[in-house]
PDB file of N, CA and C in Angstrom:
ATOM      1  N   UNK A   1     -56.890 -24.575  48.653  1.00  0.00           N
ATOM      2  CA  UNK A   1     -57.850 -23.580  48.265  1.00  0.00           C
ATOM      3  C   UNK A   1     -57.135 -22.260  48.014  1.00  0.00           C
ATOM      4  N   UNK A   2     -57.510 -21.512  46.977  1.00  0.00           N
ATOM      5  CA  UNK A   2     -57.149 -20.281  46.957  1.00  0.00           C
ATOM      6  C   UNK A   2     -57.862 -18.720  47.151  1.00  0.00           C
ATOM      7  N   UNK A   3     -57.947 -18.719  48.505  1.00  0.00           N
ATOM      8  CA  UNK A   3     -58.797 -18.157  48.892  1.00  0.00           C
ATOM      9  C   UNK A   3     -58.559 -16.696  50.089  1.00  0.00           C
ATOM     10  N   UNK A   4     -58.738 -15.417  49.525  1.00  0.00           N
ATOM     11  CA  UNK A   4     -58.027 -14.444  50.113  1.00  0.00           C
ATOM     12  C   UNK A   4     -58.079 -14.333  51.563  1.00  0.00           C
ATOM     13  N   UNK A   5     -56.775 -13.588  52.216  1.00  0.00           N
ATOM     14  CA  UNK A   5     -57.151 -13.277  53.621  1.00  0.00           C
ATOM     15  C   UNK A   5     -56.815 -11.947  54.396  1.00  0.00           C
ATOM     16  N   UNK A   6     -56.978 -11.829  55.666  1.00  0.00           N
ATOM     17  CA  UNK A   6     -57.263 -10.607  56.339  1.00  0.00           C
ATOM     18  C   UNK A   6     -56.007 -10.395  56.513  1.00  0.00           C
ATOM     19  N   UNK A   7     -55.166 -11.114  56.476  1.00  0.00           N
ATOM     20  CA  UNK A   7     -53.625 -11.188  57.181  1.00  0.00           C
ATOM     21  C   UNK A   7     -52.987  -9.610  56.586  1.00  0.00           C
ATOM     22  N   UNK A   8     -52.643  -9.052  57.622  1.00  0.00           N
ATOM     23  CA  UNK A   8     -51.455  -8.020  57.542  1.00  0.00           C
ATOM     24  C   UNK A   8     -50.365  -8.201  56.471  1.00  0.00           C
ATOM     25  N   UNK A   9     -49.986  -7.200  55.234  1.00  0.00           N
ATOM     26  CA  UNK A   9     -48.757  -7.129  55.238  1.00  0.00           C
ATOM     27  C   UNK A   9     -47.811  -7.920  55.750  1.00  0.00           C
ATOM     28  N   UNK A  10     -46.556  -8.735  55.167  1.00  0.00           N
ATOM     29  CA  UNK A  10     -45.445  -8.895  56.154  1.00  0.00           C
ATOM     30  C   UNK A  10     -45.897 -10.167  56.952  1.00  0.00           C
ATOM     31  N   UNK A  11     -46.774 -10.390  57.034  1.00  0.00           N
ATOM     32  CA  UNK A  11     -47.222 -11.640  58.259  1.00  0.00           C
ATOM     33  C   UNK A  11     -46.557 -12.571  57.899  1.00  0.00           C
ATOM     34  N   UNK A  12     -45.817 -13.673  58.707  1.00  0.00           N
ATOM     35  CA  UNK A  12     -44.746 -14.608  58.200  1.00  0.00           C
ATOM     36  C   UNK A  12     -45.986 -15.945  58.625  1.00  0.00           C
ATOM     37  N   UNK A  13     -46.260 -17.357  57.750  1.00  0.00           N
ATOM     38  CA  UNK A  13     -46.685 -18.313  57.538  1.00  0.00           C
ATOM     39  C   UNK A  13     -46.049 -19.657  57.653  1.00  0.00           C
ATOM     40  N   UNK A  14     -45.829 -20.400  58.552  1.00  0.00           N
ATOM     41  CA  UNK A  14     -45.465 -21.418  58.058  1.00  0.00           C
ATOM     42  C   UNK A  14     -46.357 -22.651  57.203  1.00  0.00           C
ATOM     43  N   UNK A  15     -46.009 -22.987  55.828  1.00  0.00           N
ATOM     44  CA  UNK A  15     -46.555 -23.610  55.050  1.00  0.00           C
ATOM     45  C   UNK A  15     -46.124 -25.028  55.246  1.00  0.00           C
ATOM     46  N   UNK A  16     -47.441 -26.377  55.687  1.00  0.00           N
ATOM     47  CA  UNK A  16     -47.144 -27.306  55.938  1.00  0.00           C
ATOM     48  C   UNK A  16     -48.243 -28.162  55.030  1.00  0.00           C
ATOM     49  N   UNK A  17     -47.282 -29.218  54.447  1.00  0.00           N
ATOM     50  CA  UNK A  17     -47.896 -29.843  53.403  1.00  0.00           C
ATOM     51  C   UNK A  17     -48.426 -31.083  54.480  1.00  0.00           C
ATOM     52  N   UNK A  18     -50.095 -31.113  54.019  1.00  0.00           N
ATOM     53  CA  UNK A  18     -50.802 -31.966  54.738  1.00  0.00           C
ATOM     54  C   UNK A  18     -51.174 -33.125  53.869  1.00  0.00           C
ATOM     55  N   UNK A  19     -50.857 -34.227  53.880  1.00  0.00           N
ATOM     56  CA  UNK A  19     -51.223 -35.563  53.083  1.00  0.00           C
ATOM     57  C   UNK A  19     -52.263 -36.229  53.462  1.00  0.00           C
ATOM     58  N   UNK A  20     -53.180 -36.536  53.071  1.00  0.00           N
ATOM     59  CA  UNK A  20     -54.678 -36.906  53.829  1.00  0.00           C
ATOM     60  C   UNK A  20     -54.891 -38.431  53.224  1.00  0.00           C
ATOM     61  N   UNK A  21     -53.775 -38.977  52.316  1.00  0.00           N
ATOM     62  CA  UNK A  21     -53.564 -40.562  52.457  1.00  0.00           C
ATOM     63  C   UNK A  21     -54.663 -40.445  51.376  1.00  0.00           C
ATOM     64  N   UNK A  22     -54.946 -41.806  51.434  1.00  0.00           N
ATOM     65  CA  UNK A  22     -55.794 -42.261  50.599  1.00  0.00           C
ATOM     66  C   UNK A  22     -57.267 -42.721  51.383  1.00  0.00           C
ATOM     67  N   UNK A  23     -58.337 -42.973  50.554  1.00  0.00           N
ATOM     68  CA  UNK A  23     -59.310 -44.043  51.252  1.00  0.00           C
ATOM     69  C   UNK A  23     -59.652 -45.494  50.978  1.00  0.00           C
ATOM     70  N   UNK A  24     -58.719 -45.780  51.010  1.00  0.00           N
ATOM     71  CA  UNK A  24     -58.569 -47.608  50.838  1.00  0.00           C
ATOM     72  C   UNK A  24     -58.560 -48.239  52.041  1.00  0.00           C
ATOM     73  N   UNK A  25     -59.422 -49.234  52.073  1.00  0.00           N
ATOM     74  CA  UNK A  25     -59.677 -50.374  53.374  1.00  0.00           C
ATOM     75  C   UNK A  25     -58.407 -51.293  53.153  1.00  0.00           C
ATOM     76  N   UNK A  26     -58.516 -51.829  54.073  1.00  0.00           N
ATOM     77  CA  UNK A  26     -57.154 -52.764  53.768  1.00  0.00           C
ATOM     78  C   UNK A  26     -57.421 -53.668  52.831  1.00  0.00           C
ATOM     79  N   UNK A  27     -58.657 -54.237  52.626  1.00  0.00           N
ATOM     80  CA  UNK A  27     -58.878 -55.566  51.087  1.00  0.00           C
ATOM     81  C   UNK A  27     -58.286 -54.919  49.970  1.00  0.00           C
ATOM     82  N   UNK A  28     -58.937 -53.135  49.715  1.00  0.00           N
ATOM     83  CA  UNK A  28     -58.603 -52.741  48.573  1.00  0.00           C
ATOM     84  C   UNK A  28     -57.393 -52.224  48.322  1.00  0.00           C
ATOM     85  N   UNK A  29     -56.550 -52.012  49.277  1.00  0.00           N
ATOM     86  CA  UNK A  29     -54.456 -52.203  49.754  1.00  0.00           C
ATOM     87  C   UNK A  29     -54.795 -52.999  49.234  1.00  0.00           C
ATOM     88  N   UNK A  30     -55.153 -54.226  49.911  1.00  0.00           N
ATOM     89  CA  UNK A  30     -54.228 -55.717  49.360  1.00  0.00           C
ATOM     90  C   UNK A  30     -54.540 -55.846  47.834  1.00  0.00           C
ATOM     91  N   UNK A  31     -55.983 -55.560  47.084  1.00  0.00           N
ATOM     92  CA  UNK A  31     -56.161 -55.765  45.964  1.00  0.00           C
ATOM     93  C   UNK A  31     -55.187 -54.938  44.956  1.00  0.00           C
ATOM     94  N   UNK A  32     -55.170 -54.070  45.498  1.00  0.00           N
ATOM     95  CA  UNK A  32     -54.143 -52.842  44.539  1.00  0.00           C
ATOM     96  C   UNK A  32     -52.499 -53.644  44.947  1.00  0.00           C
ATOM     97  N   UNK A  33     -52.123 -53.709  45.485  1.00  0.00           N
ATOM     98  CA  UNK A  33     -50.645 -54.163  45.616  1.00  0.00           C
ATOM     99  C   UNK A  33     -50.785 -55.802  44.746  1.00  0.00           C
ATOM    100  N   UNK A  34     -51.589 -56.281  45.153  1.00  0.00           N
ATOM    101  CA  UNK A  34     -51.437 -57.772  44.071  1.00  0.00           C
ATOM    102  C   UNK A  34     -51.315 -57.420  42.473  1.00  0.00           C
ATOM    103  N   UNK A  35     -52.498 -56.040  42.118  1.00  0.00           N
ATOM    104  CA  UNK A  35     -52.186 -55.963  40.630  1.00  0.00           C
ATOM    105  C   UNK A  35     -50.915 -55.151  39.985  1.00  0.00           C
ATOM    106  N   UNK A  36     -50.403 -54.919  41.284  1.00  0.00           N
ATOM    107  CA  UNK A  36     -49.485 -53.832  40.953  1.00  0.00           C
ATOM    108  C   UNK A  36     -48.322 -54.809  40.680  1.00  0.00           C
ATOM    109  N   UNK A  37     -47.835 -55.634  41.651  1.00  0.00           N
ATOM    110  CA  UNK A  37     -47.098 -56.965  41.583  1.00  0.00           C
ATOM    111  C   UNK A  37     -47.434 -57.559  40.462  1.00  0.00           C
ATOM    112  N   UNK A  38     -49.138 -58.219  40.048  1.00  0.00           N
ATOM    113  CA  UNK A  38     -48.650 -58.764  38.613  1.00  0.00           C
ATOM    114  C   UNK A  38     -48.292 -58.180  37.519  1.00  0.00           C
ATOM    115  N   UNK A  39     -48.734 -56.582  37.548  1.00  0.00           N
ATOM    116  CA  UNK A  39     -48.284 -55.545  36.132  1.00  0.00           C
ATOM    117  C   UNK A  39     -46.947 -55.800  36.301  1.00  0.00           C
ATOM    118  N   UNK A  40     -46.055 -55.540  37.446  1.00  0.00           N
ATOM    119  CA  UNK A  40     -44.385 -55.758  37.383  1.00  0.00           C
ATOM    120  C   UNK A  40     -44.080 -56.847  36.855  1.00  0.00           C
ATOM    121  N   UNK A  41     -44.747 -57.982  37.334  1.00  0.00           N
ATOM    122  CA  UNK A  41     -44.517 -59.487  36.715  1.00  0.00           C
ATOM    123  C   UNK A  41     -44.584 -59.599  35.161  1.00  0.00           C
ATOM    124  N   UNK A  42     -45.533 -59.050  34.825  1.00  0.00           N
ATOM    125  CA  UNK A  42     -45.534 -58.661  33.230  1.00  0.00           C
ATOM    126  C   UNK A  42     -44.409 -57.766  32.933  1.00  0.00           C
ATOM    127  N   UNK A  43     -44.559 -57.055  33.070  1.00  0.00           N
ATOM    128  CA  UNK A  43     -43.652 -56.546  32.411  1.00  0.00           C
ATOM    129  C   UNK A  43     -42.109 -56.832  32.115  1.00  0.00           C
ATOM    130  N   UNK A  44     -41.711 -57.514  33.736  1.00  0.00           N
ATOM    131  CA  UNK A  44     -40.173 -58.000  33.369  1.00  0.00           C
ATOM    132  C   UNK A  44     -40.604 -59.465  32.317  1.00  0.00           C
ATOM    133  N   UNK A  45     -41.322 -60.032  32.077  1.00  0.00           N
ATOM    134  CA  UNK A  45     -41.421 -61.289  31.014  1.00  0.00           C
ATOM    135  C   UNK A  45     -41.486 -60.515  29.621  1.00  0.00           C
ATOM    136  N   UNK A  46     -41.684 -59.115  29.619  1.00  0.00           N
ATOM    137  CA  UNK A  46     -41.795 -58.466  28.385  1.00  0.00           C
ATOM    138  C   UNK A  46     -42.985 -58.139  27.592  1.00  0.00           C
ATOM    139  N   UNK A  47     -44.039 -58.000  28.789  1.00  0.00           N
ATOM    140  CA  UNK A  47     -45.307 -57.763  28.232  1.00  0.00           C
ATOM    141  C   UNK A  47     -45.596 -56.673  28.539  1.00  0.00           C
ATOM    142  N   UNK A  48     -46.610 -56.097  28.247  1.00  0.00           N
ATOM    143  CA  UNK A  48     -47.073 -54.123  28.311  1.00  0.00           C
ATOM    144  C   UNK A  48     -47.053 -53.495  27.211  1.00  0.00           C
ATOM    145  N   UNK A  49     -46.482 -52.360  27.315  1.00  0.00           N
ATOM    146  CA  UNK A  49     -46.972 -51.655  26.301  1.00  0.00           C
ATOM    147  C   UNK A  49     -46.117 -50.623  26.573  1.00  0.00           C
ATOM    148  N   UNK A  50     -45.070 -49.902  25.286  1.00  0.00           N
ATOM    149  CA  UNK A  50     -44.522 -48.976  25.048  1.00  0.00           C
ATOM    150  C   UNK A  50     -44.955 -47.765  25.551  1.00  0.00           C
ATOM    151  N   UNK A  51     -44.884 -46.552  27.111  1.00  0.00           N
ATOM    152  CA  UNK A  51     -45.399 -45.554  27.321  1.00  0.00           C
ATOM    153  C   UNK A  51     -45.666 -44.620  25.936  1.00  0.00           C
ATOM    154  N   UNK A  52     -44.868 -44.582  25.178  1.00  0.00           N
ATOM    155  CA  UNK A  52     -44.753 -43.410  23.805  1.00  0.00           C
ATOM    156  C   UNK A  52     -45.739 -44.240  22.919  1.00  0.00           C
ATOM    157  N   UNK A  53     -46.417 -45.463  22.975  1.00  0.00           N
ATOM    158  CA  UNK A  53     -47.148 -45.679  22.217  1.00  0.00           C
ATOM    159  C   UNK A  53     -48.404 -45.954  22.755  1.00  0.00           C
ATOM    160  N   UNK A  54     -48.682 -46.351  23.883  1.00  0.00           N
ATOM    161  CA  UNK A  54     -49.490 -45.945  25.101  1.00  0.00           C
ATOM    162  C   UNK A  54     -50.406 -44.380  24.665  1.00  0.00           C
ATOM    163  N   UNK A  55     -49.480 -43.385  24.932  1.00  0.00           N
ATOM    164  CA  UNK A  55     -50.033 -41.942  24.984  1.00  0.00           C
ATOM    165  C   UNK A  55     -50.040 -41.604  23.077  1.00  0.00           C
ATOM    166  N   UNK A  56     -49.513 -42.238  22.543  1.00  0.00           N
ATOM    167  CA  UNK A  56     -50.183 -41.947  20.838  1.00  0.00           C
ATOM    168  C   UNK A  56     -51.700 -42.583  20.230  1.00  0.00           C
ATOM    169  N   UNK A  57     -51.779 -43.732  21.445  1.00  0.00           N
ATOM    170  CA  UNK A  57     -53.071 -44.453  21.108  1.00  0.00           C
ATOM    171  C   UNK A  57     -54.285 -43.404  22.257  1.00  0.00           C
ATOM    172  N   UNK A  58     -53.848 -42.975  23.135  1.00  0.00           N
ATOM    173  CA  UNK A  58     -54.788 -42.016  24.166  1.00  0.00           C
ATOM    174  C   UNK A  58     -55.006 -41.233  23.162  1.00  0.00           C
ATOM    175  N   UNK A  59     -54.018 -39.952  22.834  1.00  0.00           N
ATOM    176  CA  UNK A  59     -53.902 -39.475  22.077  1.00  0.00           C
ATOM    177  C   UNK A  59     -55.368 -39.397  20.931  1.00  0.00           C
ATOM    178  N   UNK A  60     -54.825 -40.286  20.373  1.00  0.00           N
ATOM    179  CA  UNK A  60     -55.406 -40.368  19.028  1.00  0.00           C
ATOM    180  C   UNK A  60     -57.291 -40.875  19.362  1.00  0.00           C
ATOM    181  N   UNK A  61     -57.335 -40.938  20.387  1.00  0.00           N
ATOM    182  CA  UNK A  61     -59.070 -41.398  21.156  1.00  0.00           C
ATOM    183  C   UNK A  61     -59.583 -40.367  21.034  1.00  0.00           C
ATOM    184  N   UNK A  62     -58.446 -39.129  21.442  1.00  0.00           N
ATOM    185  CA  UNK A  62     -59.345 -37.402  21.643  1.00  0.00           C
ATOM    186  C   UNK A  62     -59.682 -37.260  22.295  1.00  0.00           C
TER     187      UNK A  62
END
């Protein structure tokens, strides 16, 4: 948030990056890691899709 404060001049902060994870149950872990595994599987057999032609077809949706 960017949001002003009372703090003094000079006041020293330590800034700590807080990661709040995701909200996935464990089925939907396991579902996401299986498709993630078969996209890799594709792809080393040589299937997918060129990123630079990927984002010319987004692109071109508008």
């Amino acid at each position: 948030m960017n949001e002003p404060t009372n703090l003094p001049e000079g006041t020293v902060l330590e800034l700590v990056v807080a990661d709040p994870g995701d909200e996935l149950g464990d089925e939907e872990r396991a579902e996401l890691h299986t498709a993630l595994a078969q996209g890799l599987a594709e792809l080393r057999t040589g299937g997918g899709i060129d990123a630079d032609e990927l984002l010319s077809e987004l692109r071109a949706r508008g």
